[in-house]
Protein backbone atom coordinates (compact mmCIF):
# COMPACT_ATOMS: atom_id res chain seq x y z
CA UNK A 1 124.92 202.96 56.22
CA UNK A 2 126.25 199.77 54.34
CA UNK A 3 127.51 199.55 50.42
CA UNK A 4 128.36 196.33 49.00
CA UNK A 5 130.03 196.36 45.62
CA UNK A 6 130.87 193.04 44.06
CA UNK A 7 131.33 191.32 47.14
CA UNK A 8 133.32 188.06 46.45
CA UNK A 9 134.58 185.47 49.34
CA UNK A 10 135.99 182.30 48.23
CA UNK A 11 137.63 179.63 50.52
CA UNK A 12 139.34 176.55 49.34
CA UNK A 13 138.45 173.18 50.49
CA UNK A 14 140.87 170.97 49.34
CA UNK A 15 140.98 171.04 45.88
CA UNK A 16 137.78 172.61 45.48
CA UNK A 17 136.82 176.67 45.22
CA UNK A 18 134.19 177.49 47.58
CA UNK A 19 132.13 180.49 46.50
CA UNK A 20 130.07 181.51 49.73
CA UNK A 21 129.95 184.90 48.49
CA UNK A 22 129.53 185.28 44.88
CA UNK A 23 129.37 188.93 43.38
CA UNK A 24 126.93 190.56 46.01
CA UNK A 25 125.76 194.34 45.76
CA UNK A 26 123.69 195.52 48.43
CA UNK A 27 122.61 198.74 50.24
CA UNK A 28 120.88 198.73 53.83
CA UNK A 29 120.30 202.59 55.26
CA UNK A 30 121.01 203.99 57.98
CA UNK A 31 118.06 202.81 60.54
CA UNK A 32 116.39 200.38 58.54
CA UNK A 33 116.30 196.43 59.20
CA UNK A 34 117.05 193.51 57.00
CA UNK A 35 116.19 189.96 57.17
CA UNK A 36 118.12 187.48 55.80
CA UNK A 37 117.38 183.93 54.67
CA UNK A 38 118.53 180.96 52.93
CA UNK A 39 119.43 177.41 52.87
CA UNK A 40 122.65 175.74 54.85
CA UNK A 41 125.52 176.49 53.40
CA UNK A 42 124.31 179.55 51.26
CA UNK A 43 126.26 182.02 52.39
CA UNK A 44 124.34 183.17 55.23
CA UNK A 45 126.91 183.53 58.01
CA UNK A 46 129.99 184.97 55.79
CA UNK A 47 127.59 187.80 54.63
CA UNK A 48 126.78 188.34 58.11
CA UNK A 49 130.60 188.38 59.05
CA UNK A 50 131.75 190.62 56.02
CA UNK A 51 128.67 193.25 57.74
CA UNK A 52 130.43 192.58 60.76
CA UNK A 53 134.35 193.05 60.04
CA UNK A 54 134.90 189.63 61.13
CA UNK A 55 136.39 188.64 57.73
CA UNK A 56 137.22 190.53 54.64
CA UNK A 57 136.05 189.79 51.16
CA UNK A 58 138.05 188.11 48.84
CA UNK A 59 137.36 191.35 46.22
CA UNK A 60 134.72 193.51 45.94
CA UNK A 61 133.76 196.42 48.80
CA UNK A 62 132.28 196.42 52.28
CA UNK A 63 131.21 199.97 52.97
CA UNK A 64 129.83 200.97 56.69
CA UNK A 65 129.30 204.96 57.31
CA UNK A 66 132.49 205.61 54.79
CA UNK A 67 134.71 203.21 56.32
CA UNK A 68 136.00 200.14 53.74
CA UNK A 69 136.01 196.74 55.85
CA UNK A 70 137.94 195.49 53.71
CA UNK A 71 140.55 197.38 53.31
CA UNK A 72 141.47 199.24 56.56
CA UNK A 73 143.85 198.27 58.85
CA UNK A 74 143.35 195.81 61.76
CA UNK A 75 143.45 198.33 64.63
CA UNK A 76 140.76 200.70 63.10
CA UNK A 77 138.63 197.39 62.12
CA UNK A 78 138.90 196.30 65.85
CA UNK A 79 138.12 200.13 66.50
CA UNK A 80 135.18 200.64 64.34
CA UNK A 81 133.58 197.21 65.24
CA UNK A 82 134.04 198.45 69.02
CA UNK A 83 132.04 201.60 68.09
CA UNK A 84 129.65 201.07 65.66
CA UNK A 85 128.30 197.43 65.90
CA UNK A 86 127.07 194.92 68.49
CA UNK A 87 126.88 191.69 67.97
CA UNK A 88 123.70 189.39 69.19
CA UNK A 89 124.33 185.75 68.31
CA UNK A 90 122.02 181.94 69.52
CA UNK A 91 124.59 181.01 71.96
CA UNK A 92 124.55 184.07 73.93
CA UNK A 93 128.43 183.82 74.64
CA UNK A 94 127.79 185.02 78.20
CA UNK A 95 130.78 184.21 80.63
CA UNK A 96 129.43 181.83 82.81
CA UNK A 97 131.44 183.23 86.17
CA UNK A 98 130.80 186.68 85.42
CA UNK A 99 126.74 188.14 86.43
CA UNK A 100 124.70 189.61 84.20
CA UNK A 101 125.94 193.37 84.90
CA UNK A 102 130.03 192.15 84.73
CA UNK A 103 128.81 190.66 81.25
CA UNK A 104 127.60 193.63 80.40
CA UNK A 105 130.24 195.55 81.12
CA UNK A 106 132.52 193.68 79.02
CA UNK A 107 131.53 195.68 76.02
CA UNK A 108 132.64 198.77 77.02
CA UNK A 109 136.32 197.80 78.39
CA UNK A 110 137.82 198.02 74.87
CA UNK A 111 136.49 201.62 74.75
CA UNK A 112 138.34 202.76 77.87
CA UNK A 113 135.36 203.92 80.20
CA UNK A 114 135.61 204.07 83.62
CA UNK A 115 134.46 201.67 85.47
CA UNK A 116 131.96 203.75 87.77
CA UNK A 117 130.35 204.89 84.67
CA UNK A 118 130.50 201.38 83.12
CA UNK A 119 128.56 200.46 86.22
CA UNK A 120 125.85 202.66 85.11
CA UNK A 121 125.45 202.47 81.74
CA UNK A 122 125.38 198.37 82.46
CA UNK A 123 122.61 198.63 84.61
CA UNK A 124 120.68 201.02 82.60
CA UNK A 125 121.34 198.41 79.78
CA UNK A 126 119.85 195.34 81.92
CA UNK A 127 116.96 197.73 82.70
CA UNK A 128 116.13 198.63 79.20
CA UNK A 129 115.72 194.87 78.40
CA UNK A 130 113.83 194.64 81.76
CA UNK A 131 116.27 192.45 84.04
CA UNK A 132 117.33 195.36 86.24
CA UNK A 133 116.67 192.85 89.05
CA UNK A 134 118.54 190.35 87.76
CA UNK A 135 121.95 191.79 87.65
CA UNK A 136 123.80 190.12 90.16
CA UNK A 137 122.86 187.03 88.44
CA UNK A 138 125.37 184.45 86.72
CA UNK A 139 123.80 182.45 83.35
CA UNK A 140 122.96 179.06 84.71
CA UNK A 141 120.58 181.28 87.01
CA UNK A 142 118.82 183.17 84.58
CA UNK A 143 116.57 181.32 81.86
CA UNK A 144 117.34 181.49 78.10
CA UNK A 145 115.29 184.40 77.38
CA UNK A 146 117.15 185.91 80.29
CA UNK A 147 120.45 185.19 79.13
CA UNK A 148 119.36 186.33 75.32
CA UNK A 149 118.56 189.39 77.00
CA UNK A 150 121.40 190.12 79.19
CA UNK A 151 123.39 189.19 75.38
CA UNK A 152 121.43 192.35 73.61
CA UNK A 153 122.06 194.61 76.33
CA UNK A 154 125.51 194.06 76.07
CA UNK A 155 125.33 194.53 72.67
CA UNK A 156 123.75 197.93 72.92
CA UNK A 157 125.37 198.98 76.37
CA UNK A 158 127.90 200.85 73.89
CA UNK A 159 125.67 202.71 71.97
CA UNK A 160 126.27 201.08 68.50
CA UNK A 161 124.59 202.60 65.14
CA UNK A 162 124.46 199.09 63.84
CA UNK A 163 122.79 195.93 65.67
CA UNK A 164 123.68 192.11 63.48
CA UNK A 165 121.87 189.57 64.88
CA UNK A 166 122.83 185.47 64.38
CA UNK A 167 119.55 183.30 65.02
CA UNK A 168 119.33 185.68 68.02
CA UNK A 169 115.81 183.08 68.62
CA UNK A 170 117.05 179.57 67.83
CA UNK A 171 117.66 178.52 70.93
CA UNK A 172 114.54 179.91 72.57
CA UNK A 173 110.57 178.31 72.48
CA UNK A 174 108.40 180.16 70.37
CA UNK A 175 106.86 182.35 73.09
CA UNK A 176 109.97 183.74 74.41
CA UNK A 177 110.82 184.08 70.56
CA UNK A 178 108.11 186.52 70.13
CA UNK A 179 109.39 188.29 73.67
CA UNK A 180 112.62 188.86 72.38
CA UNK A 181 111.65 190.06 69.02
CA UNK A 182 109.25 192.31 70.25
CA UNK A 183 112.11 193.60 72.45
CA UNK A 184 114.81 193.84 69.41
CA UNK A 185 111.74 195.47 67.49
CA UNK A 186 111.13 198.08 69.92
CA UNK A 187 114.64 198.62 70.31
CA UNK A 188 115.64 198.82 67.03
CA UNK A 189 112.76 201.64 66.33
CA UNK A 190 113.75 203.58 69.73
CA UNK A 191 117.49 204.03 69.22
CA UNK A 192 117.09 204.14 65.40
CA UNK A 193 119.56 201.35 64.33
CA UNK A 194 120.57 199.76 61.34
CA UNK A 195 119.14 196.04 62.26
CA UNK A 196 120.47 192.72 60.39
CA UNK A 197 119.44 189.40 60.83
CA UNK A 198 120.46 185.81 59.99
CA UNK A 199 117.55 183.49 60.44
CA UNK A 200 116.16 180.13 59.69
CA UNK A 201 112.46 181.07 61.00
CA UNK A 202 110.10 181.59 57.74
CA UNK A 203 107.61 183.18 60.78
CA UNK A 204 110.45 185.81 61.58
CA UNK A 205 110.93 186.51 57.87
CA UNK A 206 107.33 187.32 57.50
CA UNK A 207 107.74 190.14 58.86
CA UNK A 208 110.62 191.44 57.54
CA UNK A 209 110.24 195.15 55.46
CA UNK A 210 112.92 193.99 53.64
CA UNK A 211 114.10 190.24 53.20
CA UNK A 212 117.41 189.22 51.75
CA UNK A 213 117.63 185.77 49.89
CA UNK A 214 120.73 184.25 49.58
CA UNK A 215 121.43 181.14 47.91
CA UNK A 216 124.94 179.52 46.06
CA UNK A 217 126.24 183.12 47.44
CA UNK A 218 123.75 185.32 45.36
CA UNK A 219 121.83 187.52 46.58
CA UNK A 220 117.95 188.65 46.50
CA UNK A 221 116.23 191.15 48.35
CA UNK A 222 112.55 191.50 48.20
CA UNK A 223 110.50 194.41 49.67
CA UNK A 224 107.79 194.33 52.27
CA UNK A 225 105.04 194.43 49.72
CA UNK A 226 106.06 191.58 48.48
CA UNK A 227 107.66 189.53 51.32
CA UNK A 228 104.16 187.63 51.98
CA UNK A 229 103.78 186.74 48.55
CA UNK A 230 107.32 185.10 48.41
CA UNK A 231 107.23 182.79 51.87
C-alpha cells in the first residue's frame, strides 16, 4: 500500500536546517496498522503528513497504491487524498453550525455525489459508529467521544482504503479512549484498511502489531513480538 524510499524533509528555521525527516524507508501493506511513536519534535507529524499528501518530501519517494505523492500534480493529489484516505485528527475539526450528519456529509462533496445519496451513506456512517440517533445534533451537544465519533465516520463515509489517525484519543479520558479504539479496531479489521497512527499513549502503543519509532527523523519499526519488550 505505502513505499517510502529515502524520504528526506528539511525546513529552514532561520539560519538553521531542520531535518524532521531524515532518510526514511518504510513499507506498511495493504490492510495492516502501524503505530507510531516518538518524542516532540521527532518527526512525528511530517511523517504523518508525507502518508497523507499534505506535504511533499524534500527528496526521496512517497508511494500509495502506485501513485508518487510527491511528485504528481496538485489536482490528482487533492484527487487521490479525496479517494483513498480519511483523515481522523484530536481536535475533531467538526463545524460547529453544521449537525453531525451535515458534517458528515462534507466528505463526500468533493467527490460529486448527490446529495440524496450523501444523505444515506451519512447516516449509515453515524450508525456504524453507533450515533444514528444523534444526527441532527451540532458539537457543543454531543460529548467528546461523540464528536470523535461523528470525526471517524466522516472519515470513512467515503469509503477510503487508507485510515491516518493524529492522537485520534488525546483529548478524550481514558475510558472513552478505550471506546474509541475498540471502535477504530473493529473498524479497521471490518473494512480491511491500511490504519496509521500518531500517538503519545505508551498504553496505545502496546498494542500495536507493528510500532514505528521515530526520533531526530529516523526511523524504527519493531514487530509485535517484540513491541512489549521495547515499552
Amino acid at each position: 500500500m505505502y513505499r517510502l524510499s529515502g524520504v528526506q524533509k528539511h525546513y529552514t528555521k532561520g539560519k538553521e536546517t531542520v531535518r524532521a525527516l531524515d532518510g526514511v524507508d518504510l513499507e506498511i501493506p495493504e490492510g495492516s496498522r502501524l503505530v507510531i511513536q516518538g518524542p516532540t519534535g521527532g518527526g512525528k507529524s511530517t511523517l504523518l503528513q508525507m502518508l497523507g499528501g499534505l506535504d511533499r518530501p524534500t527528496s526521496g519517494t512517497v508511494e500509495l497504491a502506485g501513485h508518487d505523492l510527491g511528485r504528481i500534480g496538485e489536482a490528482k493529489l487533492t484527487r487521490v487524498r479525496a479517494e483513498l484516505i480519511g483523515f481522523v485528527f484530536q481536535s475533531f475539526n467538526l463545524i460547529p453550525t453544521l449537525s453531525a450528519q451535515e458534517n458528515v456529509e462534507t466528505a463526500l462533496v468533493p467527490l460529486g455525489v448527490g446529495k440524496a445519496d450523501r444523505a444515506r451513506r451519512a447516516a449509515s456512517a453515524l450508525e456504524a459508529v453507533g450515533l444514528g440517533e444523534r444526527s441532527g445534533h451540532v458539537p457543543t451537544e454531543l460529548s467528546g467521544g461523540q464528536q470523535q465519533r461523528v470525526a471517524i465516520a466522516r472519515a470513512l463515509v467515503k469509503e477510503p482504503k487508507v485510515l491516518l489517525a493524529d492522537e485520534p484519543t488525546g483529548n478524550l479520558d481514558e475510558e472513552t479512549r478505550d471506546d474509541i479504539m475498540a471502535l477504530l479496531d473493529g473498524l479497521q479489521r471490518e473494512r480491511g484498511l491500511t490504519f496509521v497512527m500518531v500517538t503519545h499513549d505508551t498504553a496505545l502503543a502496546a498494542r500495536a502489531p507493528r510500532l514505528a519509532t521515530i526520533r531526530a527523523g529516523k526511523v524504527t519499526v519493531t514487530e509485535a513480538q517484540e513491541v512489549q519488550r521495547a515499552l
